[in-house]
N, C-alpha and C. Protein backbone atom coordinates (compact mmCIF):
# COMPACT_ATOMS: atom_id res chain seq x y z
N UNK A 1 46.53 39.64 -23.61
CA UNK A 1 47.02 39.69 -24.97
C UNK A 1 47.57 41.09 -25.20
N UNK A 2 48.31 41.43 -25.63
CA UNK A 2 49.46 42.66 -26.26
C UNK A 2 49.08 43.17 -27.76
N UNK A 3 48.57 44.27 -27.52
CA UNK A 3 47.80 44.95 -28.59
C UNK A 3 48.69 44.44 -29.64
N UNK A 4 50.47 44.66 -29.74
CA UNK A 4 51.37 43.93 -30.76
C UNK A 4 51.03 42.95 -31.45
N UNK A 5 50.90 41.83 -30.27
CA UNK A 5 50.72 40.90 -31.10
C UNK A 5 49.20 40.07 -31.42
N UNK A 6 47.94 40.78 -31.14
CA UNK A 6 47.04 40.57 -31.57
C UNK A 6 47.19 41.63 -33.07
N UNK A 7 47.41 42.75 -32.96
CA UNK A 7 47.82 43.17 -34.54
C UNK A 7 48.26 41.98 -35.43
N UNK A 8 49.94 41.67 -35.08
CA UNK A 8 50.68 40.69 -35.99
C UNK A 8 49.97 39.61 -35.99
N UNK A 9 48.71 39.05 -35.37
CA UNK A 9 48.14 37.87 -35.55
C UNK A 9 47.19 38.57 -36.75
N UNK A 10 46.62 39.27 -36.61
CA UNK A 10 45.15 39.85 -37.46
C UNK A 10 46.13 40.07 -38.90
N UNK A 11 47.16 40.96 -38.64
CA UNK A 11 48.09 40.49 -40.13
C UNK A 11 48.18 39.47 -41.09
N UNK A 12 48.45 38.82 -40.23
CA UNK A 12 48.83 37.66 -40.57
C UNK A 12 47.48 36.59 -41.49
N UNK A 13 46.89 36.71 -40.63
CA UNK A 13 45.56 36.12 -40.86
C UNK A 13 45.25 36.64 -41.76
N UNK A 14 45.04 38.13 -42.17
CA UNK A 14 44.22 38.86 -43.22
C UNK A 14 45.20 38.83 -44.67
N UNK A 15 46.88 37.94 -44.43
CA UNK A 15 47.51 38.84 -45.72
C UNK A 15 47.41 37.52 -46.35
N UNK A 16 47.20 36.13 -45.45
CA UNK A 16 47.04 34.87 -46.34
C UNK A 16 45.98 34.29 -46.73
N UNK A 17 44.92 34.85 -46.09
CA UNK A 17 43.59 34.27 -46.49
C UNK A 17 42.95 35.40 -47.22
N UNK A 18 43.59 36.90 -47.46
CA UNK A 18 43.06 37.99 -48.06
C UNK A 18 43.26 38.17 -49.70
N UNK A 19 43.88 36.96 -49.91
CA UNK A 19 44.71 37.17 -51.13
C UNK A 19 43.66 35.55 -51.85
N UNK A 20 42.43 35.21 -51.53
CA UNK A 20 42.39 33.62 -51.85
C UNK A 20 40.61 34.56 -52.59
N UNK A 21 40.42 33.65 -54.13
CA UNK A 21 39.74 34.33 -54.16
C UNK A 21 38.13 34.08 -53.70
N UNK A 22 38.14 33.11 -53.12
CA UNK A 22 36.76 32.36 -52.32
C UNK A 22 36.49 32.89 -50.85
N UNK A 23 37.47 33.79 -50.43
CA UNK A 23 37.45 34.98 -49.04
C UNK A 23 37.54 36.01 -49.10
N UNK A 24 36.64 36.81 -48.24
CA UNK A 24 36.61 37.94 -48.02
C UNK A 24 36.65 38.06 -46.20
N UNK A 25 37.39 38.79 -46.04
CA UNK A 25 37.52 39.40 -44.79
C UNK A 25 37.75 40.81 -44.11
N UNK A 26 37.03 40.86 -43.30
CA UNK A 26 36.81 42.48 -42.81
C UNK A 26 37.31 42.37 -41.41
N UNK A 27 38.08 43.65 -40.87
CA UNK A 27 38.26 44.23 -39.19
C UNK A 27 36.93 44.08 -38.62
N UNK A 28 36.79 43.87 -37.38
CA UNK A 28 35.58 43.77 -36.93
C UNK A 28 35.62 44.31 -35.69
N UNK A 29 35.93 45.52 -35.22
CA UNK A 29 36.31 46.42 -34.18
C UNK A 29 35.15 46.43 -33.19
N UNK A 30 34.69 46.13 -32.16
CA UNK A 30 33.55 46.47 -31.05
C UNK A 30 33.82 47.37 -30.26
N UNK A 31 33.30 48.47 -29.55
CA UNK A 31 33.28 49.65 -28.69
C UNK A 31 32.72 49.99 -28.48
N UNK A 32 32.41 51.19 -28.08
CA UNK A 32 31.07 52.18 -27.86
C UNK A 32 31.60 53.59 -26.80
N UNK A 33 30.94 54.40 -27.29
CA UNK A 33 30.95 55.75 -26.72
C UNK A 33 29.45 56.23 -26.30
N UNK A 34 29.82 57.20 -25.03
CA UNK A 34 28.34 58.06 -25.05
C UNK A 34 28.41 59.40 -26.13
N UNK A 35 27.52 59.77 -26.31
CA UNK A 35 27.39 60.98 -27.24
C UNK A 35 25.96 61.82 -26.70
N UNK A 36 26.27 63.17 -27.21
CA UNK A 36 24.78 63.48 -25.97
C UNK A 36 25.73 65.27 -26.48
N UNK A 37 25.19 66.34 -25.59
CA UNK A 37 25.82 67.69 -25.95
C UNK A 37 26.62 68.03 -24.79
N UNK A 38 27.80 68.26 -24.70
CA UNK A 38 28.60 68.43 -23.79
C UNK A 38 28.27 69.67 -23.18
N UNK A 39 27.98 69.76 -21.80
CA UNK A 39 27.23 70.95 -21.51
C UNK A 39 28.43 71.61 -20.19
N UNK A 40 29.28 70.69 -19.98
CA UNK A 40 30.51 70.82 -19.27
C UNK A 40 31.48 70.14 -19.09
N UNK A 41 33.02 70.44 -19.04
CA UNK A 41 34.04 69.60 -19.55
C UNK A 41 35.10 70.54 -18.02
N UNK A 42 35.50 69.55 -17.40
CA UNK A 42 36.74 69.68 -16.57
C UNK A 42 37.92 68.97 -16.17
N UNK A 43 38.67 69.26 -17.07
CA UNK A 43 39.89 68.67 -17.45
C UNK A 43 39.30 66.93 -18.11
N UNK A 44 39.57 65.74 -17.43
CA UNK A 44 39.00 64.64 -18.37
C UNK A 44 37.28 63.87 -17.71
N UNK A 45 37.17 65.02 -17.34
CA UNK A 45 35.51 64.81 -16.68
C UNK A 45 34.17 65.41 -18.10
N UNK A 46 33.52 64.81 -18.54
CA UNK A 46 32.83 65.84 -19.47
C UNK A 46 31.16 65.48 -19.11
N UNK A 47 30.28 66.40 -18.44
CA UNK A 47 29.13 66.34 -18.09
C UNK A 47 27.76 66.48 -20.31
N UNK A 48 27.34 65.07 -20.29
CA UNK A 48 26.66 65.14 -21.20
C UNK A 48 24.95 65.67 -20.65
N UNK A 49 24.62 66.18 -21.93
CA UNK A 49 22.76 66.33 -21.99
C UNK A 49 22.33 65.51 -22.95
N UNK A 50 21.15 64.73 -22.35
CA UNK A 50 20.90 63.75 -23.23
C UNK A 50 21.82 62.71 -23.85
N UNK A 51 22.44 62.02 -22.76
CA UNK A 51 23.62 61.12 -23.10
C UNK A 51 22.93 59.98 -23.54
N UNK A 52 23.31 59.19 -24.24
CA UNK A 52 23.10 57.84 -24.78
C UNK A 52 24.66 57.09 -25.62
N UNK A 53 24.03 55.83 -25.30
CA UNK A 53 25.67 54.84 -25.37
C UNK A 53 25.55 54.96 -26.80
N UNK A 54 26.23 54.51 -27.54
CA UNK A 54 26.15 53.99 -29.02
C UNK A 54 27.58 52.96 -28.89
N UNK A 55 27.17 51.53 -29.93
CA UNK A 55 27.69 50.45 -29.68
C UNK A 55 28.06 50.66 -31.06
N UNK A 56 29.82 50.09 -31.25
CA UNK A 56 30.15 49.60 -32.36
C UNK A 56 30.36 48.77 -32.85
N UNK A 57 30.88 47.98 -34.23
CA UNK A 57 31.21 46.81 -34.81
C UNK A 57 29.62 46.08 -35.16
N UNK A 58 29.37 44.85 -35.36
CA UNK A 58 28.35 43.63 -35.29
C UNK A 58 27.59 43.67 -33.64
N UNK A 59 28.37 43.21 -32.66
CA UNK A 59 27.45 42.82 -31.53
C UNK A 59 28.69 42.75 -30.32
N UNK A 60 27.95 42.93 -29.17
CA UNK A 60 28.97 42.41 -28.01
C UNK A 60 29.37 41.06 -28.31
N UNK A 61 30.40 40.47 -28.05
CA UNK A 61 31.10 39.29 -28.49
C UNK A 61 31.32 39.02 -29.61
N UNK A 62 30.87 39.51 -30.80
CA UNK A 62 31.26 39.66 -32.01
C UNK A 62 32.91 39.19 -32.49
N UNK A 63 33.38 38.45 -33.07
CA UNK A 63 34.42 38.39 -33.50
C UNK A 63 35.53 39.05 -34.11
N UNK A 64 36.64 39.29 -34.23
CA UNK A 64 37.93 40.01 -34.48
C UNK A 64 37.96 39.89 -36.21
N UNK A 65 37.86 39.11 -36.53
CA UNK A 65 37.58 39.29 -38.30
C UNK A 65 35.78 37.88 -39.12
N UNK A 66 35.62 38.90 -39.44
CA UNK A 66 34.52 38.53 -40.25
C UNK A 66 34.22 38.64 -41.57
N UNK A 67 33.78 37.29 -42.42
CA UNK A 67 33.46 37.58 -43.69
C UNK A 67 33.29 36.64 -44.44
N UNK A 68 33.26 36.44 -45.31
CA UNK A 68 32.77 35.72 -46.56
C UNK A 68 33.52 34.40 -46.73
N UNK A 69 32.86 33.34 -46.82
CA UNK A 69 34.04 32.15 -46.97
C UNK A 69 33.40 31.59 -48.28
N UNK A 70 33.57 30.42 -48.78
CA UNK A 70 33.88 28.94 -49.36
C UNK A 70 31.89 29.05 -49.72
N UNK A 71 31.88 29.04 -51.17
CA UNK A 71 29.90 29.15 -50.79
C UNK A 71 29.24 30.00 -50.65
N UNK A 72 29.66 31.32 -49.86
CA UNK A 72 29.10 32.34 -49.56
C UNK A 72 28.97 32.36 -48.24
N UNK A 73 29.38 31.00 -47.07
CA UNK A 73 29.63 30.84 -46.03
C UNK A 73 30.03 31.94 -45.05
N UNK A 74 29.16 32.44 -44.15
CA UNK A 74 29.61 33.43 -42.85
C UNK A 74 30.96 32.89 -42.44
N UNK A 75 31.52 34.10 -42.58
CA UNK A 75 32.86 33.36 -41.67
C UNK A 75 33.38 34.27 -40.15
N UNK A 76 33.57 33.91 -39.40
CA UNK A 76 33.67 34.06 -38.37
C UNK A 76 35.25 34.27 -37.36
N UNK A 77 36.02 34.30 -36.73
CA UNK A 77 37.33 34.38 -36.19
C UNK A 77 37.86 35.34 -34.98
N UNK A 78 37.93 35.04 -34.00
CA UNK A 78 38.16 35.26 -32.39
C UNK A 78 39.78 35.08 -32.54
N UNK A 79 40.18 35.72 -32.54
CA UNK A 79 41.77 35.84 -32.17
C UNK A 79 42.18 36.15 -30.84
N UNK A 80 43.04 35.05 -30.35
CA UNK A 80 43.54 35.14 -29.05
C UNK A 80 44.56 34.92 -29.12
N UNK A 81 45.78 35.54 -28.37
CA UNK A 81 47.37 35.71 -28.06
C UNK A 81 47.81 35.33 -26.19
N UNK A 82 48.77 34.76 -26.29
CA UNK A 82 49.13 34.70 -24.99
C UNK A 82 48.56 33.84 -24.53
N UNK A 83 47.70 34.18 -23.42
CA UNK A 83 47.02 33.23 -22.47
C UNK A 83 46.05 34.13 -22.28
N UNK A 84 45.18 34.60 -23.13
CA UNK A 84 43.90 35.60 -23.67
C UNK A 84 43.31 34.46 -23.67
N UNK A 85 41.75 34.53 -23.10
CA UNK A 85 40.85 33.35 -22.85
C UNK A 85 39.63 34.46 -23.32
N UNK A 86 38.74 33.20 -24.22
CA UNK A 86 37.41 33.72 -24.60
C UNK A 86 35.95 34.16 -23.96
N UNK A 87 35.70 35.18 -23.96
CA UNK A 87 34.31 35.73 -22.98
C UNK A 87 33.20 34.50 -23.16
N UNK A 88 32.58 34.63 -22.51
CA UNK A 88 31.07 33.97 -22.45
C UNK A 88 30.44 34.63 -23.56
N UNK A 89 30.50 35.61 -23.99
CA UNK A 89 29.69 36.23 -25.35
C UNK A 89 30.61 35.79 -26.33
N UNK A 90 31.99 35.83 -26.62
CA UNK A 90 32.47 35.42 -27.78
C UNK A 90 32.12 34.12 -28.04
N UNK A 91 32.11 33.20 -26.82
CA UNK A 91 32.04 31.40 -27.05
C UNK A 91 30.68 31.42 -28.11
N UNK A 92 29.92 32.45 -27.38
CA UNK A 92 27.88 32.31 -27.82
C UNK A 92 28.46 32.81 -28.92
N UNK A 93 28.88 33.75 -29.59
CA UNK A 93 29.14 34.59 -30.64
C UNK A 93 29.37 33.35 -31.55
N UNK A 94 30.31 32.88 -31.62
CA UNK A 94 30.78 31.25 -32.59
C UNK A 94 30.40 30.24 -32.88
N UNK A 95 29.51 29.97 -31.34
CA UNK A 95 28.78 28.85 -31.67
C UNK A 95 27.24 29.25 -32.83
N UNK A 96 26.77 30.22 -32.25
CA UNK A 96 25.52 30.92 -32.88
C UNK A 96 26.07 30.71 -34.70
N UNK A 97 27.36 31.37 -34.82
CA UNK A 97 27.94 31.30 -36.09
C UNK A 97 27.56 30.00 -36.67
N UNK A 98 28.17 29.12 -36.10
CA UNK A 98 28.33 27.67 -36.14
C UNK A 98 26.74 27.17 -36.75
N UNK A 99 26.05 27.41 -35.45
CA UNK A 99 24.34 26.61 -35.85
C UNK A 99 23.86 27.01 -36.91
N UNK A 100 24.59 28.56 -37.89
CA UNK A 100 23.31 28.79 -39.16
C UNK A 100 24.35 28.54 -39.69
N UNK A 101 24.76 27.74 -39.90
CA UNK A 101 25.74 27.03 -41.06
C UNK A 101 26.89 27.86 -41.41
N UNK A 102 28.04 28.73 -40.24
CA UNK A 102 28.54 29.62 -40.62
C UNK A 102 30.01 28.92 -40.37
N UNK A 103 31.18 29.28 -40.69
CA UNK A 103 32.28 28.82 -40.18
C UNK A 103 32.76 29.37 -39.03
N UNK A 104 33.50 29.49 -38.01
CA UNK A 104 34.01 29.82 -36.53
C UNK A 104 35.19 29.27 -36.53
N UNK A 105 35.57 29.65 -35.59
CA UNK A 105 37.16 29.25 -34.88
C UNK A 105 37.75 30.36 -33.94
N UNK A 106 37.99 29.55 -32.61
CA UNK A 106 38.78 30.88 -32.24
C UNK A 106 40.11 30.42 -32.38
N UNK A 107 41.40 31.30 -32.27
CA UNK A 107 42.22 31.53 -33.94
C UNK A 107 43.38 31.79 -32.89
N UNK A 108 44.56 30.88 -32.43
CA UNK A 108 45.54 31.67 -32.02
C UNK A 108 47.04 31.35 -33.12
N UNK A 109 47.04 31.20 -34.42
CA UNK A 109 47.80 30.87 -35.02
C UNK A 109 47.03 30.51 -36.00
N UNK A 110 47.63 31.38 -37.23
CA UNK A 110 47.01 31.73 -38.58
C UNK A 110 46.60 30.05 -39.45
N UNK A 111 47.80 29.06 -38.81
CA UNK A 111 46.71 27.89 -39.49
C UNK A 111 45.60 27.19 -38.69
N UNK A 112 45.46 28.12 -37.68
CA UNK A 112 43.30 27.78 -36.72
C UNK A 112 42.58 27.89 -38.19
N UNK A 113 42.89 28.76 -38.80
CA UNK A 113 41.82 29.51 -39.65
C UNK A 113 42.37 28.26 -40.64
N UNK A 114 43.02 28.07 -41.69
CA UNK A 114 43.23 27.10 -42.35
C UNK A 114 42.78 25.47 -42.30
N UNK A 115 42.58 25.47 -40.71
CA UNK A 115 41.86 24.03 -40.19
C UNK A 115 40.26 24.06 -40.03
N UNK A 116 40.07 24.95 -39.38
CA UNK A 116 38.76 25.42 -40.05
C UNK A 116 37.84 25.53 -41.32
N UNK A 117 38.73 26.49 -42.31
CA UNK A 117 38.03 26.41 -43.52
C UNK A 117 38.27 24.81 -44.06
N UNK A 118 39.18 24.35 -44.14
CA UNK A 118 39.18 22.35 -44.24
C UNK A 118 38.54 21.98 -43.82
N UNK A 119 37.95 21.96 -42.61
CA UNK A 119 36.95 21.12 -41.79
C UNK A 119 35.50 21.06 -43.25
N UNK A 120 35.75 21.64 -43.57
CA UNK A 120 33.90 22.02 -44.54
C UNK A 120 34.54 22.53 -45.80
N UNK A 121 35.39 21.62 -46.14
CA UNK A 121 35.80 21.85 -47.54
C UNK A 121 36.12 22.78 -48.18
N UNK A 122 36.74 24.00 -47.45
CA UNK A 122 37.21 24.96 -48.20
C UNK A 122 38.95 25.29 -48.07
């Protein structure tokens, strides 16, 4: 998938369902860095003390936008472009969504999300 057009998908997604007033939706960015005291740096080598990871966003597999649906409903959304195929943690990530009564979809065209929130009446 092409950072481009996973942007213009997340656009897209966020400027028609961002505007409805029964949704809320948030970026849901995952990463992580070490952090620790840099005790030596050579050129893009940097030796930490006391390094430790720190993880960002919700969770590994965590979804691309998250938030509030129809009810107060978790809402959930995996955006994929191209021929971008879903991790083994994102699938668990959705379904998990799914079992506590949350909405999911993974999303390659802004009406996934529109068929979705229909599925359960919103």
């Amino acid at each position: 998938m092409t950072q481009a057009a996973h942007a213009r998908l997340t656009k897209e997604v966020m400027l028609r369902f961002g505007s409805r007033p029964d949704v809320r939706l948030f970026g849901n960015e995952t990463a992580g860095a070490w952090t620790g005291k840099m005790i030596e740096r050579s050129g893009q080598v940097v030796v930490l003390d006391r390094a430790s990871f720190v993880q960002f966003g919700l969770a590994k597999g965590s979804a691309d936008i998250v938030g509030i649906g129809p009810a107060g409903r978790f809402l959930s959304f995996e955006l994929k472009t191209g021929r971008g195929r879903m991790t083994d943690e994102q699938r668990a990530w959705l379904a998990m969504v799914r079992r506590f009564g949350g909405i999911s979809a993974e999303v390659r065209h802004v009406d996934d999300v529109e068929r979705a929130l229909a599925e359960v009446g919103g």
